[in-house]
Protein backbone atom coordinates (compact mmCIF):
# COMPACT_ATOMS: atom_id res chain seq x y z
CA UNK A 1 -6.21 19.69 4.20
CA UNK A 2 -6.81 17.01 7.16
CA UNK A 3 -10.46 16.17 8.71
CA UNK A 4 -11.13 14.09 11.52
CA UNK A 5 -13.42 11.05 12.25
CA UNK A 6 -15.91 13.32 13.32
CA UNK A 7 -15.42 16.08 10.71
CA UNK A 8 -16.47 13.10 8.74
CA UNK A 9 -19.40 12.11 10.52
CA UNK A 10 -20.66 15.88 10.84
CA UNK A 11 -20.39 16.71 7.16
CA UNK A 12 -22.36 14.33 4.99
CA UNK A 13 -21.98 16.46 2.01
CA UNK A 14 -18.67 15.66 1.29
CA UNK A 15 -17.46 12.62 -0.98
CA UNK A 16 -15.55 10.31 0.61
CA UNK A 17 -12.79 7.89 -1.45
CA UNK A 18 -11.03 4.95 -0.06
CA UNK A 19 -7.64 5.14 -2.16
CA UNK A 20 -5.80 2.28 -0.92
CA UNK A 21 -3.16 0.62 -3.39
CA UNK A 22 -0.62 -1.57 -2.07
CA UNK A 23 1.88 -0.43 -4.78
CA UNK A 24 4.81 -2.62 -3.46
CA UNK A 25 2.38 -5.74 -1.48
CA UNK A 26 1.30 -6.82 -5.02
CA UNK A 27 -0.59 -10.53 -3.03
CA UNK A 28 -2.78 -8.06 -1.43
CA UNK A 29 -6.20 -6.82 -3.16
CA UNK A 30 -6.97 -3.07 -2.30
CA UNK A 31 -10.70 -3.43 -3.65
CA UNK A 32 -10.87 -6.91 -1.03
CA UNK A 33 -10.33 -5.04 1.83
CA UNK A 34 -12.53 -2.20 0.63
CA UNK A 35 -15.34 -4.59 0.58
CA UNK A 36 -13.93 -6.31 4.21
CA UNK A 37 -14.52 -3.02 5.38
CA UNK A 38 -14.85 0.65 4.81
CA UNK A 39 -15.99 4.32 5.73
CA UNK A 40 -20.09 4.30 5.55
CA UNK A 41 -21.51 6.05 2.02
CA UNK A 42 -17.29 5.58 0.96
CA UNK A 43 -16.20 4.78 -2.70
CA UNK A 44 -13.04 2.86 -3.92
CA UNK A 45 -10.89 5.01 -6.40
CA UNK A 46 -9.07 2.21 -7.62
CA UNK A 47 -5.95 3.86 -7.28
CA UNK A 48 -3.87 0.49 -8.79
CA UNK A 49 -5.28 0.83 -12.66
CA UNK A 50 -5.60 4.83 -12.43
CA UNK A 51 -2.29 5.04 -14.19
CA UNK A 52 -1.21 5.62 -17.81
CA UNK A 53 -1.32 1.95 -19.14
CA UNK A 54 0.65 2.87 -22.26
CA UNK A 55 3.34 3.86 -20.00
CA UNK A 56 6.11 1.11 -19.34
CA UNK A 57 7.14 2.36 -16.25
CA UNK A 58 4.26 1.71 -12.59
CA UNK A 59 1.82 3.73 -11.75
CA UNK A 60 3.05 6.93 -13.75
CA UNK A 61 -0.16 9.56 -13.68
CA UNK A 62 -3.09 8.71 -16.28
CA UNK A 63 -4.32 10.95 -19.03
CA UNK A 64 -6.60 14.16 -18.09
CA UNK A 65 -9.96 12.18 -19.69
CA UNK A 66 -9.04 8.53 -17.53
CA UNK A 67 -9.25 10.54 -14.49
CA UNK A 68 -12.14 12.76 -15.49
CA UNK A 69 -14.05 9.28 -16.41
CA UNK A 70 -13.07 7.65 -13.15
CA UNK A 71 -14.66 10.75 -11.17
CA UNK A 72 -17.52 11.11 -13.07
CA UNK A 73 -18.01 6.86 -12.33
CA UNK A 74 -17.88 7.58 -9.06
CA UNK A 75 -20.46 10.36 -8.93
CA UNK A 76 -18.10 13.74 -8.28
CA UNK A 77 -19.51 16.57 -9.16
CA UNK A 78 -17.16 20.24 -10.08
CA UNK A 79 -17.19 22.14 -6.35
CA UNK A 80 -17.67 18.67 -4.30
CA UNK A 81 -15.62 18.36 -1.30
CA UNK A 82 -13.44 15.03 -1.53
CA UNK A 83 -12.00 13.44 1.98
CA UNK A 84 -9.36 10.81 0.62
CA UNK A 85 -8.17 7.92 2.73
CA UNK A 86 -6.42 4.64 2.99
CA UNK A 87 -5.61 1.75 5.13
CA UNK A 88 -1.88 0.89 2.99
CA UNK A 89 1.21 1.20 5.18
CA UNK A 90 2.81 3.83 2.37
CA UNK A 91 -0.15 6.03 2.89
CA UNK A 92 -1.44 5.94 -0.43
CA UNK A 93 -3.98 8.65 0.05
CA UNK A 94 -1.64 11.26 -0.88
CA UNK A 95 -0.96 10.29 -4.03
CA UNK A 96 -4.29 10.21 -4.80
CA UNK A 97 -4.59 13.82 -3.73
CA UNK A 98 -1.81 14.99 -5.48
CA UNK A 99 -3.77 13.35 -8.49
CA UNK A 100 -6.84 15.54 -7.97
CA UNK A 101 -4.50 18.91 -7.49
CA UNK A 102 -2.82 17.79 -10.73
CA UNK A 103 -5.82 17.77 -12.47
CA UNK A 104 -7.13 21.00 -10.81
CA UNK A 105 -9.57 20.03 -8.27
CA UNK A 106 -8.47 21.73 -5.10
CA UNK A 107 -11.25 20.79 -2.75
CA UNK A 108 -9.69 17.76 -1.64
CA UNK A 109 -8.36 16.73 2.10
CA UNK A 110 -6.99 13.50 3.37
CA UNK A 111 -8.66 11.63 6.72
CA UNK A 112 -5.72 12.18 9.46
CA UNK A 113 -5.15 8.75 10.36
CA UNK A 114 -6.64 6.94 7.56
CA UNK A 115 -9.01 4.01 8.12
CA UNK A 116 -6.90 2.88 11.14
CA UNK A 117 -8.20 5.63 13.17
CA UNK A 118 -11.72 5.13 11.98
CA UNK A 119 -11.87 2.09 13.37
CA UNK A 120 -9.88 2.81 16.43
CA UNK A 121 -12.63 5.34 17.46
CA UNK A 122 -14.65 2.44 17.05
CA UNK A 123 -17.26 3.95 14.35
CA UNK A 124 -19.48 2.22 12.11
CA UNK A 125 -18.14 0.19 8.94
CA UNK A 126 -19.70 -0.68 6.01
CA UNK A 127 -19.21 -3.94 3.96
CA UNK A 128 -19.60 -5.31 0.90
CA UNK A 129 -19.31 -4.15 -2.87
CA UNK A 130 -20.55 -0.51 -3.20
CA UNK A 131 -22.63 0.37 -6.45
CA UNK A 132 -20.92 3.27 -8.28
CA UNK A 133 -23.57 5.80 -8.70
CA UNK A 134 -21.95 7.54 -12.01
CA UNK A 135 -23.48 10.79 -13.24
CA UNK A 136 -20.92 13.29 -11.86
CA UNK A 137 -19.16 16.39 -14.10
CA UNK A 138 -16.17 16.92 -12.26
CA UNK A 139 -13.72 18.40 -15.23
CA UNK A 140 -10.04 17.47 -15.31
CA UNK A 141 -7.45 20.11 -15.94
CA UNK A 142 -3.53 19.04 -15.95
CA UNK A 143 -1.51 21.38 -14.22
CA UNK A 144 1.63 21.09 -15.49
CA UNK A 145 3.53 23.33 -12.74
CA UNK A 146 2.74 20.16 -10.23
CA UNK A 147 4.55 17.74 -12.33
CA UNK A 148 8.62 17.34 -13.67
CA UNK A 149 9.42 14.52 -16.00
CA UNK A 150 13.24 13.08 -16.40
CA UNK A 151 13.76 15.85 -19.32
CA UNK A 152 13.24 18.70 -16.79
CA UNK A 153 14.92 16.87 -13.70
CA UNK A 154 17.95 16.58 -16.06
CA UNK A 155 17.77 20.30 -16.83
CA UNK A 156 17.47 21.47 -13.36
CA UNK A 157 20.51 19.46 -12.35
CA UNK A 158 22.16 20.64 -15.58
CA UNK A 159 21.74 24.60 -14.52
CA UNK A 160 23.41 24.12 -11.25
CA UNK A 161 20.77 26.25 -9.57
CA UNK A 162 20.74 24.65 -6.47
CA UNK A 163 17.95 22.26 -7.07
CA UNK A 164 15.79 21.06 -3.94
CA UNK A 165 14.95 17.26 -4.84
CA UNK A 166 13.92 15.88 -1.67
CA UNK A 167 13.56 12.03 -2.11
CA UNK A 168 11.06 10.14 0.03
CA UNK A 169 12.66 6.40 -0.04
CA UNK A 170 14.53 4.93 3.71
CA UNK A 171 18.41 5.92 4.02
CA UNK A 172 19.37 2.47 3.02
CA UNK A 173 17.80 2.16 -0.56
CA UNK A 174 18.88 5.98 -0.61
CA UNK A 175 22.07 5.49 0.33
CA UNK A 176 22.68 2.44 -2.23
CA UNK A 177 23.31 0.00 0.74
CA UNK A 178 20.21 -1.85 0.07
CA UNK A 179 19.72 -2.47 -3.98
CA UNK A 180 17.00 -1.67 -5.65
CA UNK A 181 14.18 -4.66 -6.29
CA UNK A 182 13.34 -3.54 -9.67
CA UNK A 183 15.14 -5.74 -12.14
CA UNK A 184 17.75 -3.65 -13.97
CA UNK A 185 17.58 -0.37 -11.90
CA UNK A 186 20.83 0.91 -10.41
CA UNK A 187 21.07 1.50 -6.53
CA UNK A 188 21.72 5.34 -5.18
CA UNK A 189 20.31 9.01 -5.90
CA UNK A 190 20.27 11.97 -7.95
CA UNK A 191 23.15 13.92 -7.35
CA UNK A 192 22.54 16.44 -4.73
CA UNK A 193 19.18 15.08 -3.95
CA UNK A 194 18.24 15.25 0.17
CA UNK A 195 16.67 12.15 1.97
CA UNK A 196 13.53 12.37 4.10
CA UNK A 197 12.27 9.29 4.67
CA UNK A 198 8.14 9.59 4.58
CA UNK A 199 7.70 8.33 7.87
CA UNK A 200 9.28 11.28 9.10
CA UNK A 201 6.30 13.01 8.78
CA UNK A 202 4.28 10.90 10.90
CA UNK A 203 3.58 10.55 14.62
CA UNK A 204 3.53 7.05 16.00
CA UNK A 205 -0.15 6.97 16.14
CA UNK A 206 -0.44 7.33 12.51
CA UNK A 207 -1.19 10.63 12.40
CA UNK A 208 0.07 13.62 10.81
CA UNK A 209 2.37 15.81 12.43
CA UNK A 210 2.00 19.36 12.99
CA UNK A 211 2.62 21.84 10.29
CA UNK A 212 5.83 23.46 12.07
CA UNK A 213 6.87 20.02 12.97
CA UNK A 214 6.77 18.72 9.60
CA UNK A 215 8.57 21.83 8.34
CA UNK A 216 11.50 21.07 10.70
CA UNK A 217 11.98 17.75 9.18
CA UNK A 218 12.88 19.83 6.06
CA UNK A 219 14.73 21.89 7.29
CA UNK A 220 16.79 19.28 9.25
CA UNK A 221 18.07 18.40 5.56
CA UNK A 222 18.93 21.46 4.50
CA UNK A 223 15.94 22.25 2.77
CA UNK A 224 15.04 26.07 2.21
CA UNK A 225 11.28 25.58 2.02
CA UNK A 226 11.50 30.01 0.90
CA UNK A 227 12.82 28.04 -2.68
CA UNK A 228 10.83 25.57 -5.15
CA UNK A 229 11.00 21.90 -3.90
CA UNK A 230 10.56 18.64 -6.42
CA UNK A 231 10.07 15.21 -4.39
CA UNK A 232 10.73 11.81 -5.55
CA UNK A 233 10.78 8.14 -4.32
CA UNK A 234 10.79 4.48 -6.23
CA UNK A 235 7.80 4.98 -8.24
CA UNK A 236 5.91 8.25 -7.97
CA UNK A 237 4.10 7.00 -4.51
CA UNK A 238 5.48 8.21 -1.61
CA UNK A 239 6.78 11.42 -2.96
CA UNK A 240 3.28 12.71 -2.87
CA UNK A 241 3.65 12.20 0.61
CA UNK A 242 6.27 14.57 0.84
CA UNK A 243 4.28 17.24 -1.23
CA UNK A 244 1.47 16.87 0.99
CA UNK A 245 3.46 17.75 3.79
CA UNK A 246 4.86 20.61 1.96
CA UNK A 247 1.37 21.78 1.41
CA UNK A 248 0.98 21.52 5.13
CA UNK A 249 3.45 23.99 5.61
CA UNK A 250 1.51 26.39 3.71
CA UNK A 251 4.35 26.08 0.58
CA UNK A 252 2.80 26.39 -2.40
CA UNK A 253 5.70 25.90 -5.54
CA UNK A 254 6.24 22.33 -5.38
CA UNK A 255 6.37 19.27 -8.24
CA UNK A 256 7.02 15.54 -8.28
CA UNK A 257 8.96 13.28 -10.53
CA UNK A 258 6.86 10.98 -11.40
CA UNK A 259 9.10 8.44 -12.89
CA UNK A 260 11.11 9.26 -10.01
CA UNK A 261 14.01 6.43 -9.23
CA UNK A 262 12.34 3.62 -11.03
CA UNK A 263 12.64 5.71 -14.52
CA UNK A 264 15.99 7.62 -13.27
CA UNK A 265 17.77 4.35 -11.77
CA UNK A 266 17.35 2.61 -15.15
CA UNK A 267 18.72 4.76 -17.39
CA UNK A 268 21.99 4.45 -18.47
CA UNK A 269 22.82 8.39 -19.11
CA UNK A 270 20.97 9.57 -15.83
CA UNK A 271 24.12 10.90 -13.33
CA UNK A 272 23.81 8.49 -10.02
CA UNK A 273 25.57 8.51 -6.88
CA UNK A 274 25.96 6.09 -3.61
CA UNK A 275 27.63 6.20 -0.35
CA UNK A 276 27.50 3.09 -0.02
């Protein structure tokens, strides 16, 4: 699930995706900085417009066929092996590989570190644009079990089963001390929901942590990572980085509301609570 620099530089096979998006630094251009710099023989996903554009609410998940077409633009073949990364400060790679596992490629890893450690093991960087070679057959399969829509989220609240929504966003926005910047979206959390703050899961070097390490910050809020876990954030964004850490642990049932906050915060009927 994690490579290295020199995993990277070993293994020329393997595709390799910058997936960058500032989702909440809208001044700054993802595909700019690709071309500033980037991983040598490295793609740009485009991560910003790979989202359902009939969808009101940001970067909700795109239809089966968008993604298929975007992979097959950038030349990924069914069986490749696909090393995300990203140089965004809400370590946008993960979404992008909870993307690929929701549309059933599984042979996908994320670069531990991102492009910040690249370059801080001072290797080589490409610039420019980068031609996209187009020609792949990668197949797109939507895997419903990885995803839970406001419907569901309602009914697993509703069934008072002890529901494990683990929401990535800081304490404050969680908490309802600090409102929410979306125009007409309440402050707080689902009821019952836990807080784990993504950064949590990080050392201070940018790195992942361990897989036991990581699994104490669950447990540290109460999580039972033996039971089915559903992440959420503001938009859909950092809650994949919650699942990825999940999948570090080696858990395997896990889903994320993709509306999350910024689809449950503005509706009126949705329960809400703050401790604010």
């Amino acid at each position: 699930m994690l490579v290295t620099p020199a995993w990277i530089a070993a293994n020329g096979d393997a595709k390799i995706i910058d997936a960058t998006y500032y989702a909440l630094e809208p001044d700054r251009d993802a595909r700019a900085d690709f071309e500033a710099g980037h991983i040598p023989g490295a793609l740009f996903l485009d991560l910003e417009h790979l989202a359902d554009a009939a969808n009101p609410l940001p970067s909700m998940a795109p239809p089966a066929a968008q993604f298929e077409e975007r992979l097959r633009a950038l030349g990924v073949n069914e069986g490749d092996a696909v090393i995300l990364y990203d140089q965004a400060p809400h370590k946008t790679a993960a979404r992008a590989w909870w993307l690929f596992r929701l549309f059933g490629l599984t042979r996908v890893a994320l670069l531990d570190g991102g492009f910040a450690r690249w370059k801080a093991e001072g290797r080589a960087i490409e610039t420019g644009p980068v031609v996209e070679p187009g020609g792949g057959d990668a197949k797109a399969r939507f895997m419903p079990a990885l995803a839970r829509n406001v419907a569901q989220v309602t009914a697993m609240l509703d069934a008072d089963e002890g529901a494990q929504i683990v929401d990535a966003r800081s304490a404050a926005r969680f908490s309802g001390a600090e409102l929410d910047p979306r125009p007409g979206v309440a402050s707080g959390h689902m009821p019952g929901a836990a807080n784990l703050p993504y950064g949590r899961l990080f050392e201070a070097d940018g790195n992942w942590k361990a897989p036991g390490a990581v699994a104490e910050e669950y447990r540290a809020i109460g999580v039972d990572l033996e039971r089915p876990v559903v992440t959420t954030c503001g938009s859909g964004i950092t809650a994949s980085i919650l699942l990825f850490g999940l999948a570090l642990t080696g858990k395997a049932d896990w889903a994320l509301y993709d509306g999350s906050w910024s689809e449950w915060g503005a509706l009126p009927g949705t329960p809400k609570e703050s401790v604010a």
